[in-house]
C-alpha atoms as a PDB file:
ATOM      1  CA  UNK A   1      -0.146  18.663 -12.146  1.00  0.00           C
ATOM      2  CA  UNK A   2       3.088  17.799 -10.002  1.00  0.00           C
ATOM      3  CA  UNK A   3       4.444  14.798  -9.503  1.00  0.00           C
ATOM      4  CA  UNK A   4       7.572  13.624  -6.697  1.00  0.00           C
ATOM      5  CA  UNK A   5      10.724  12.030  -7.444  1.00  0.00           C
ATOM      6  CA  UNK A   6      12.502  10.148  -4.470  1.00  0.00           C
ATOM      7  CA  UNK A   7      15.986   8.907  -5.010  1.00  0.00           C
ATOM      8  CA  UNK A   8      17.083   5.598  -4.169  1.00  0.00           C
ATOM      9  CA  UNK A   9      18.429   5.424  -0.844  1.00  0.00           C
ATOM     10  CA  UNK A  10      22.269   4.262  -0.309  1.00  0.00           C
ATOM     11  CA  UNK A  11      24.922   3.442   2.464  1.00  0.00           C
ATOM     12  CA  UNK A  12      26.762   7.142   0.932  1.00  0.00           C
ATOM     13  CA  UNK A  13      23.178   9.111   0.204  1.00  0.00           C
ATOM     14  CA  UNK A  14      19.600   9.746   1.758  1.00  0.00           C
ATOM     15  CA  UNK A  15      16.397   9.268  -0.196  1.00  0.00           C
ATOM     16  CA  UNK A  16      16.075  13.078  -1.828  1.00  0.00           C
ATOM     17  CA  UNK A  17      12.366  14.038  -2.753  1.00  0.00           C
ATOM     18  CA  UNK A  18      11.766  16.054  -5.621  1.00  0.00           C
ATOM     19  CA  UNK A  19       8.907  17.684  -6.869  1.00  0.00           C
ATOM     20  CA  UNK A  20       8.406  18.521 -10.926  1.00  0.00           C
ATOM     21  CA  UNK A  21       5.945  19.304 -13.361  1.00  0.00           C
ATOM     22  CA  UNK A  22       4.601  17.098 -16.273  1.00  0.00           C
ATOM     23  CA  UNK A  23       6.026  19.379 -18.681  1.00  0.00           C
ATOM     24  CA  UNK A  24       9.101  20.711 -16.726  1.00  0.00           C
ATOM     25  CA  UNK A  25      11.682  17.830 -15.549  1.00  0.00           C
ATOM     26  CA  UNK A  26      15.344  16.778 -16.107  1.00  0.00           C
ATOM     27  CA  UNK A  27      16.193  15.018 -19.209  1.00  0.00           C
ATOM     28  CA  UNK A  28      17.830  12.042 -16.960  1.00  0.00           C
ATOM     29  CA  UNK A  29      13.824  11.037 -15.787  1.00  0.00           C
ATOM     30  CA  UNK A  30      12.629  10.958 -19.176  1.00  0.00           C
ATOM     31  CA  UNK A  31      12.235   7.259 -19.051  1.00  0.00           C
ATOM     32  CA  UNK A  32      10.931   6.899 -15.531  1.00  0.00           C
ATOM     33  CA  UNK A  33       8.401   9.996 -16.083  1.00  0.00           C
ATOM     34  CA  UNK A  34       6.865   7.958 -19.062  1.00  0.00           C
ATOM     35  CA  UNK A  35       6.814   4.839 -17.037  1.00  0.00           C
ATOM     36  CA  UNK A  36       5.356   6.889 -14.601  1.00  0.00           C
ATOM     37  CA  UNK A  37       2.625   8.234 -16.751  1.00  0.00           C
ATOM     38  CA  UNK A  38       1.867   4.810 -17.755  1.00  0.00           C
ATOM     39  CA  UNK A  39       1.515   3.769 -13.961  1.00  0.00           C
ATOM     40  CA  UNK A  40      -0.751   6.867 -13.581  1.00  0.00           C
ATOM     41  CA  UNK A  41      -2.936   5.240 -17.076  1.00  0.00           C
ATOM     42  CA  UNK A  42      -3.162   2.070 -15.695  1.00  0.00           C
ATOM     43  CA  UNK A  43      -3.882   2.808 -12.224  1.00  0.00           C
ATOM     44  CA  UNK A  44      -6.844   5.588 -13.442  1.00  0.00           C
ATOM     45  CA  UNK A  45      -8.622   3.154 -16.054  1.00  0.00           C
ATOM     46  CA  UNK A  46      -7.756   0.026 -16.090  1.00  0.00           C
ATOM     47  CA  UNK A  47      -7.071  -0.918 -12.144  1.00  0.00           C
ATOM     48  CA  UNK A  48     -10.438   1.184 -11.791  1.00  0.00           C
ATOM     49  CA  UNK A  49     -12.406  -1.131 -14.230  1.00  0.00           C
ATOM     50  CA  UNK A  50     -15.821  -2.133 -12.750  1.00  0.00           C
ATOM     51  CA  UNK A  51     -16.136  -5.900 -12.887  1.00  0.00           C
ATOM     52  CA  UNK A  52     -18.183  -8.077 -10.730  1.00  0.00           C
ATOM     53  CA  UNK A  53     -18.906  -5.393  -8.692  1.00  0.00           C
ATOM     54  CA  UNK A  54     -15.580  -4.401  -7.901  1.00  0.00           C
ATOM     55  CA  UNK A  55     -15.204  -1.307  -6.002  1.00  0.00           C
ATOM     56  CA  UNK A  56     -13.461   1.474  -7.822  1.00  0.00           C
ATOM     57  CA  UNK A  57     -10.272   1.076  -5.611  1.00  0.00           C
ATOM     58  CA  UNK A  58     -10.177   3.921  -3.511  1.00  0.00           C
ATOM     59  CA  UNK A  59      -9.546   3.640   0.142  1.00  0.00           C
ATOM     60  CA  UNK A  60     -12.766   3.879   2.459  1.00  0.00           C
ATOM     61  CA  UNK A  61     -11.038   4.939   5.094  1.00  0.00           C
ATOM     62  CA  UNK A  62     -10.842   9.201   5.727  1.00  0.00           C
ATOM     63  CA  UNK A  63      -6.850  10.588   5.074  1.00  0.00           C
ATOM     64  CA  UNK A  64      -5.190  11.065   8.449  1.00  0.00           C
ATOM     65  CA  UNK A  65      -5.026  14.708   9.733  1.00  0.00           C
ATOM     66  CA  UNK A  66      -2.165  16.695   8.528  1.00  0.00           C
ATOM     67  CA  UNK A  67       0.817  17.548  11.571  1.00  0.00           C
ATOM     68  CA  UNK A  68       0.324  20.805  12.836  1.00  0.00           C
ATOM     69  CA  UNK A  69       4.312  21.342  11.578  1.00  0.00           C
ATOM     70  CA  UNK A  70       3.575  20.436   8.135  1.00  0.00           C
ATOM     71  CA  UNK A  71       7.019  18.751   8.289  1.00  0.00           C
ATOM     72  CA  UNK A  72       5.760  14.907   7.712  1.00  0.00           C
ATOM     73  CA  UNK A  73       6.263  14.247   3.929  1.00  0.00           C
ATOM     74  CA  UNK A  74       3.488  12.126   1.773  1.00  0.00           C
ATOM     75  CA  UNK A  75       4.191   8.654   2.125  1.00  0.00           C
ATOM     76  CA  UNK A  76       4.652   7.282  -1.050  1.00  0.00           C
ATOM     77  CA  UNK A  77       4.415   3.940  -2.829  1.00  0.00           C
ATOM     78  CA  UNK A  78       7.677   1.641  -2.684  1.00  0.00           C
ATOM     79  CA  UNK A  79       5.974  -1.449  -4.232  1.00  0.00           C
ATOM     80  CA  UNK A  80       2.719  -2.623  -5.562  1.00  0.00           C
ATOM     81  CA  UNK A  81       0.890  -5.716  -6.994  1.00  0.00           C
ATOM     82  CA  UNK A  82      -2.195  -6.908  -7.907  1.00  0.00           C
ATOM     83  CA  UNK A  83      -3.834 -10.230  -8.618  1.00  0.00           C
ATOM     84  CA  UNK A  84      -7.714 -11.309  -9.395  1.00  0.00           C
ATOM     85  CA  UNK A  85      -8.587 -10.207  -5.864  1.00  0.00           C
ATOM     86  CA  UNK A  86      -7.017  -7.475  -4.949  1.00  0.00           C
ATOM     87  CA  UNK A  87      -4.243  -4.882  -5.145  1.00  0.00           C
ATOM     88  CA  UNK A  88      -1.369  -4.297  -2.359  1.00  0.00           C
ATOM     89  CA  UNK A  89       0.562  -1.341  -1.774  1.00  0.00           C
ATOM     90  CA  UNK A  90       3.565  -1.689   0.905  1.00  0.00           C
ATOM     91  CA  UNK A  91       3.911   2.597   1.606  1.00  0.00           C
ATOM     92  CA  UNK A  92       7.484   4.458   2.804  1.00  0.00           C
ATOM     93  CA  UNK A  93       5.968   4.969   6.341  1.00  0.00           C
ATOM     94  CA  UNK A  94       5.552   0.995   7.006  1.00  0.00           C
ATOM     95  CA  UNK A  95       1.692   0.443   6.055  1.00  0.00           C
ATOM     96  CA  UNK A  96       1.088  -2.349   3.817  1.00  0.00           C
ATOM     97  CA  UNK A  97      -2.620  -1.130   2.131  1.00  0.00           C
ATOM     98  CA  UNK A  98      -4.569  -4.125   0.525  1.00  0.00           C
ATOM     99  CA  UNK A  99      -8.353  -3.521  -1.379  1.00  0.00           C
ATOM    100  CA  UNK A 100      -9.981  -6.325  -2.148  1.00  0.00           C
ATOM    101  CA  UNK A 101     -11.935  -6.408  -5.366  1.00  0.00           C
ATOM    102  CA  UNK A 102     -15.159  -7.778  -3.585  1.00  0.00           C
ATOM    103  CA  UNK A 103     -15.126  -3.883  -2.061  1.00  0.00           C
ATOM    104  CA  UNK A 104     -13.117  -4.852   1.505  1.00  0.00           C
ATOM    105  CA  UNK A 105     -10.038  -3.499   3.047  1.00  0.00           C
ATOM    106  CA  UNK A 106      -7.519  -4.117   5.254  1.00  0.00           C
ATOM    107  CA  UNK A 107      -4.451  -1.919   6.548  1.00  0.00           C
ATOM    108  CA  UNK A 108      -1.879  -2.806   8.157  1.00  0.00           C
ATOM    109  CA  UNK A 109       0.211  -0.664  10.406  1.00  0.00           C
ATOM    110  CA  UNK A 110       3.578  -2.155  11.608  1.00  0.00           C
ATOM    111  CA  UNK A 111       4.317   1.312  13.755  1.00  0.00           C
ATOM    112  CA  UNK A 112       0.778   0.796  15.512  1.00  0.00           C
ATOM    113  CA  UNK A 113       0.692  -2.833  15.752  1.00  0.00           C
ATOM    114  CA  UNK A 114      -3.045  -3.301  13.936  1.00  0.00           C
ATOM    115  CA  UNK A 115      -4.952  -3.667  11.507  1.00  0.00           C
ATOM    116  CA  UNK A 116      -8.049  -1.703  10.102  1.00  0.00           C
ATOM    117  CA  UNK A 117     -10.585  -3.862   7.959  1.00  0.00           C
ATOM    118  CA  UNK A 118     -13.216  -1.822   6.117  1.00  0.00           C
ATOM    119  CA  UNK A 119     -16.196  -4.615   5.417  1.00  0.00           C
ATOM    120  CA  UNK A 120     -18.669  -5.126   2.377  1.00  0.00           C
ATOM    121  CA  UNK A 121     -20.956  -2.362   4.220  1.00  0.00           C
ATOM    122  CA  UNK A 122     -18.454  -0.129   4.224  1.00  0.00           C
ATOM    123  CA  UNK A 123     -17.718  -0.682   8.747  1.00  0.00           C
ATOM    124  CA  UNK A 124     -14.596   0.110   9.556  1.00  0.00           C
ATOM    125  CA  UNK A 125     -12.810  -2.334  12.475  1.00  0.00           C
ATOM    126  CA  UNK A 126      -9.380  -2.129  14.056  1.00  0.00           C
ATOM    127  CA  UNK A 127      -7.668  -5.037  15.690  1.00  0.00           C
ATOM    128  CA  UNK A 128      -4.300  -5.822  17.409  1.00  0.00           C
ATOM    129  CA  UNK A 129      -2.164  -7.091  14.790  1.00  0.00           C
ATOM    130  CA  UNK A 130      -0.538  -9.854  17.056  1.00  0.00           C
ATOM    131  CA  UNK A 131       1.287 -13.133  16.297  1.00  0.00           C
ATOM    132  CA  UNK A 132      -1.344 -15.303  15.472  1.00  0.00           C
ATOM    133  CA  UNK A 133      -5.055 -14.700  13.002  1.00  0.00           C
ATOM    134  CA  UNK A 134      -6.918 -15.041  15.932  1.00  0.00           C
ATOM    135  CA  UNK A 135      -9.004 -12.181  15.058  1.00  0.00           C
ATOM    136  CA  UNK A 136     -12.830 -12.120  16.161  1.00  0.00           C
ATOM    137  CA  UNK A 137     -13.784 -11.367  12.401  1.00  0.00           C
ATOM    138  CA  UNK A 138     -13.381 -14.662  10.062  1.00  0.00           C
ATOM    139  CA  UNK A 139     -13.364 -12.425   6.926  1.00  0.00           C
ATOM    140  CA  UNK A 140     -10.494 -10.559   8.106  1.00  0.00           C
ATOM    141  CA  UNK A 141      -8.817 -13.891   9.288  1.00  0.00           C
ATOM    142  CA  UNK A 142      -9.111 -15.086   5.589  1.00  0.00           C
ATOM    143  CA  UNK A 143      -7.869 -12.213   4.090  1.00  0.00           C
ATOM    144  CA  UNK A 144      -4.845 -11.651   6.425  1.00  0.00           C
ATOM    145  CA  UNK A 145      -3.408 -14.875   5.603  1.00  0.00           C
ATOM    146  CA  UNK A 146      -4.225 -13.958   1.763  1.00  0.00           C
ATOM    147  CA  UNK A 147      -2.148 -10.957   2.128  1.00  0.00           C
ATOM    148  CA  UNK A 148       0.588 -12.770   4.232  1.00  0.00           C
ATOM    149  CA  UNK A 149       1.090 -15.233   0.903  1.00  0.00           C
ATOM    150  CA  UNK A 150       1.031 -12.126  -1.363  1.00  0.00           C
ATOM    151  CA  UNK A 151       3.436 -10.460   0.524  1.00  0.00           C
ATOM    152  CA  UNK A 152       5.512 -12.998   1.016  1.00  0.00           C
ATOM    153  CA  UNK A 153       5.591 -13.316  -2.949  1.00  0.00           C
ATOM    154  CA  UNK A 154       6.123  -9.726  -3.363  1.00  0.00           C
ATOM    155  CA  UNK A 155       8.467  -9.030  -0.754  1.00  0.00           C
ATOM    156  CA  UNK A 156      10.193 -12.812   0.009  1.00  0.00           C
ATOM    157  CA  UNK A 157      12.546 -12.266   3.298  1.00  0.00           C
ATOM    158  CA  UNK A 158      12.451  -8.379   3.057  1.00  0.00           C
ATOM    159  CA  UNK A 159       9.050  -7.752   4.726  1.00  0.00           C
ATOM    160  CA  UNK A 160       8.494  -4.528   6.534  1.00  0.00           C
ATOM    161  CA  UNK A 161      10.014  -4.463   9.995  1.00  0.00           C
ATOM    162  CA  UNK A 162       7.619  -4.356  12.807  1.00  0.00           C
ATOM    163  CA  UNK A 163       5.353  -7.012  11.066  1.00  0.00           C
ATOM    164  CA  UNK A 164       4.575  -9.406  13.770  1.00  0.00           C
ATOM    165  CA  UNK A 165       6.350 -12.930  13.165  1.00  0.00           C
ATOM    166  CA  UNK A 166       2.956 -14.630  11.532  1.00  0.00           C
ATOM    167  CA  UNK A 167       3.911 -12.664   8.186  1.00  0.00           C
ATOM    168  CA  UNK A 168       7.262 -12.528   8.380  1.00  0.00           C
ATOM    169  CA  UNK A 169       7.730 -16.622   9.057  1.00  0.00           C
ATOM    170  CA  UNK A 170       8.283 -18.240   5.720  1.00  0.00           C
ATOM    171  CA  UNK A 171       4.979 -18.913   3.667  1.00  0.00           C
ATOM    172  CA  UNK A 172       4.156 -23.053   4.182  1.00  0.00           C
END
């Protein structure tokens, strides 16, 4: 079991990825590899809790197909949250990843201008991801402007760029 390390980014220094064992890491991530084990706890039993028919919190949509140069890198989590309905992950490469508890999803892609919503039934739908919740599905309509108040919490003015200007405005 192998887990990555990514440096912060700065003006002077690139992110650098890192990959180490459970066992075998530098003394300097002691602190951060126990905070990460305790992320890995939480997010394997108690995120994964069944209540009220929750879904089990895995994405319903398939993984995307690996690059033929096996260059890309594994996006990776840069912040999280979650509430009584749901939990949000805003990924390196731009996607902001939300699962409802009530066993929906929706992803948004700022690179590809949509966003996919899995349903109760497990359909999966894409849509434009324009300036406005003028989407043909009233579920998804609700649960956009759900996510655009929990991002705005999460991420206040420093939402991803390419988000059209409905979720970056300010929350009213």
């Amino acid at each position: 079991d192998f887990f990555d390390y990514i440096t912060r980014r700065t003006p002077e220094k690139a992110e650098e990825r890192n990959t180490y064992s459970w066992e075998n890491y530098p003394e300097e991530l002691k602190k951060k590899v126990i905070l990460l084990r305790n992320f890995k706890n939480y997010m394997m039993t108690d995120a994964l809790e069944r209540k009220d028919g929750a879904s089990t919190g895995t994405s319903s949509l398939k993984p995307p197909a690996a690059k033929a140069s096996g260059s890309a890198q594994v996006p990776f989590v840069k912040k999280w949250t979650r509430n009584k309905h749901a939990i949000m992950f805003q990924l390196s490469n731009k996607i902001v990843q939300v699962i409802f508890f009530d066993k929906t999803e929706a992803v948004l892609s700022s690179k590809l201008h949509n966003v996919t919503y899995i349903d109760k039934k497990g359909q999966v739908q894409s849509y434009p991801l324009t300036n406005s919740f003028d989407v043909p599905n009233a579920e998804l309509a609700k649960r956009l402007r759900y996510t655009k108040d929990i991002l705005v919490n999460l991420l206040g003015s420093r939402l991803p760029a390419g988000l059209p200007s409905v979720f970056t405005a300010a929350s009213t």
